[in-house]
C-alpha atoms as a PDB file:
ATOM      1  CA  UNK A   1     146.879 108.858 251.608  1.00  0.00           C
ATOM      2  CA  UNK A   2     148.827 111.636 249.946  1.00  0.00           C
ATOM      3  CA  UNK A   3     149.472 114.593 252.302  1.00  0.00           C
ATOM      4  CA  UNK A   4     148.124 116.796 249.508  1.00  0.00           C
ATOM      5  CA  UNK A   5     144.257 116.318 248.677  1.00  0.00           C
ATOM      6  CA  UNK A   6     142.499 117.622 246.151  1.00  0.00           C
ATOM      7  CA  UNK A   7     140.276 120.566 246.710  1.00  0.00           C
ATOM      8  CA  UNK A   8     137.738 118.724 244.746  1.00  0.00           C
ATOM      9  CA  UNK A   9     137.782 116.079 247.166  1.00  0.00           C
ATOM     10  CA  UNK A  10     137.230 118.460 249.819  1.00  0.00           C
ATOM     11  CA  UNK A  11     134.327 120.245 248.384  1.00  0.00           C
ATOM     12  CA  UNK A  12     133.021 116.788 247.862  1.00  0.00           C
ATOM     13  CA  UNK A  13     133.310 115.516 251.268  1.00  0.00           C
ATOM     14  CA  UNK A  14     131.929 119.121 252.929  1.00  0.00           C
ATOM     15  CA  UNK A  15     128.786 118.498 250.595  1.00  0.00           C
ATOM     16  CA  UNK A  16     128.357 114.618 251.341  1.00  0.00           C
ATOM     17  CA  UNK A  17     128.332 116.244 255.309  1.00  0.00           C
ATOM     18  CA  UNK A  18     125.945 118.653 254.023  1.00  0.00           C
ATOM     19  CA  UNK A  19     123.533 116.164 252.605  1.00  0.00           C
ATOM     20  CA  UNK A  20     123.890 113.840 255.704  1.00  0.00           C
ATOM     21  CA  UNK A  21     123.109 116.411 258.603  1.00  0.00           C
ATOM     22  CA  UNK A  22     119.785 117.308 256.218  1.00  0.00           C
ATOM     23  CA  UNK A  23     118.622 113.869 255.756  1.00  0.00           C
ATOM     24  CA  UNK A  24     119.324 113.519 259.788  1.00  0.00           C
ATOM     25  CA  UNK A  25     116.836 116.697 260.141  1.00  0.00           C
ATOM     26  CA  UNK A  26     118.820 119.240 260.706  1.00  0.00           C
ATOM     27  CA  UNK A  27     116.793 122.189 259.561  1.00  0.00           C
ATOM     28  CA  UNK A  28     119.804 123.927 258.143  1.00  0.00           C
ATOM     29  CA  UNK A  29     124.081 123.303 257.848  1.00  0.00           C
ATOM     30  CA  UNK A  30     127.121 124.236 256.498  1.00  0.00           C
ATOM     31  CA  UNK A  31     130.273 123.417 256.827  1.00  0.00           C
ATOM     32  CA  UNK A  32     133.599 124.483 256.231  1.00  0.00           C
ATOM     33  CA  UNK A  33     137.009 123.513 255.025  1.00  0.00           C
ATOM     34  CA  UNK A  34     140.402 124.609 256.189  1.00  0.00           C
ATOM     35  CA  UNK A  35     143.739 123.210 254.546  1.00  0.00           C
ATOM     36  CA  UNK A  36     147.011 124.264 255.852  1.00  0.00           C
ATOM     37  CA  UNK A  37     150.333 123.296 256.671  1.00  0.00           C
ATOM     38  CA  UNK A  38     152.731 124.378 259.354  1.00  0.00           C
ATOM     39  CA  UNK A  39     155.615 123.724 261.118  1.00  0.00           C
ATOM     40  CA  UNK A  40     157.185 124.670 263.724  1.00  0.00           C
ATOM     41  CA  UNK A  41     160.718 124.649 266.603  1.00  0.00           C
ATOM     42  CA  UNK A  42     161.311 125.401 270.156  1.00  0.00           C
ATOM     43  CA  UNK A  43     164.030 125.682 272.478  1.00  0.00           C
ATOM     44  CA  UNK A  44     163.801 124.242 276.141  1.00  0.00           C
ATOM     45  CA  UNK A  45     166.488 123.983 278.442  1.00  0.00           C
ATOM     46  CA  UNK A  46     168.684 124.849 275.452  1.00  0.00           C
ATOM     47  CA  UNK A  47     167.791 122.135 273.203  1.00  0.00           C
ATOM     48  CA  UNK A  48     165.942 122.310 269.880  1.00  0.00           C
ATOM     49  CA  UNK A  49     162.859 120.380 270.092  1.00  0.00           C
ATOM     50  CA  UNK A  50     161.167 120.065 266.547  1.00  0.00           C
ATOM     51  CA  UNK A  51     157.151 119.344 266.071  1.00  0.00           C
END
C-alpha cells in the first residue's frame, strides 16, 4: 500500500465505519480521520538514535 492514501479513500472508509456501528445499533457515531507524518531523532549516551 502506498504511504500516501487518498482522502477519498479515507472519507470512504470513516463512512463504511459509520454505516457499520448503525446497523450494529448504535444509536448515534462519528468518526474521525487524522493523516500525518512525522519524524523524529534523539541523542542517548551520545549517539544519534533515529525513529
Amino acid at each position: 500500500m502506498s504511504d500516501i492514501i487518498d482522502s477519498d479513500v479515507l472519507q470512504t472508509r470513516a463512512a463504511a465505519l459509520i454505516d457499520l456501528a448503525l446497523k450494529a445499533g448504535a444509536d448515534q457515531a462519528d468518526a474521525v480521520v487524522v493523516r500525518g507524518r512525522s519524524r523524529s531523532v534523539s541523542v542517548r549516551l551520545g549517539k544519534v538514535r533515529r525513529h
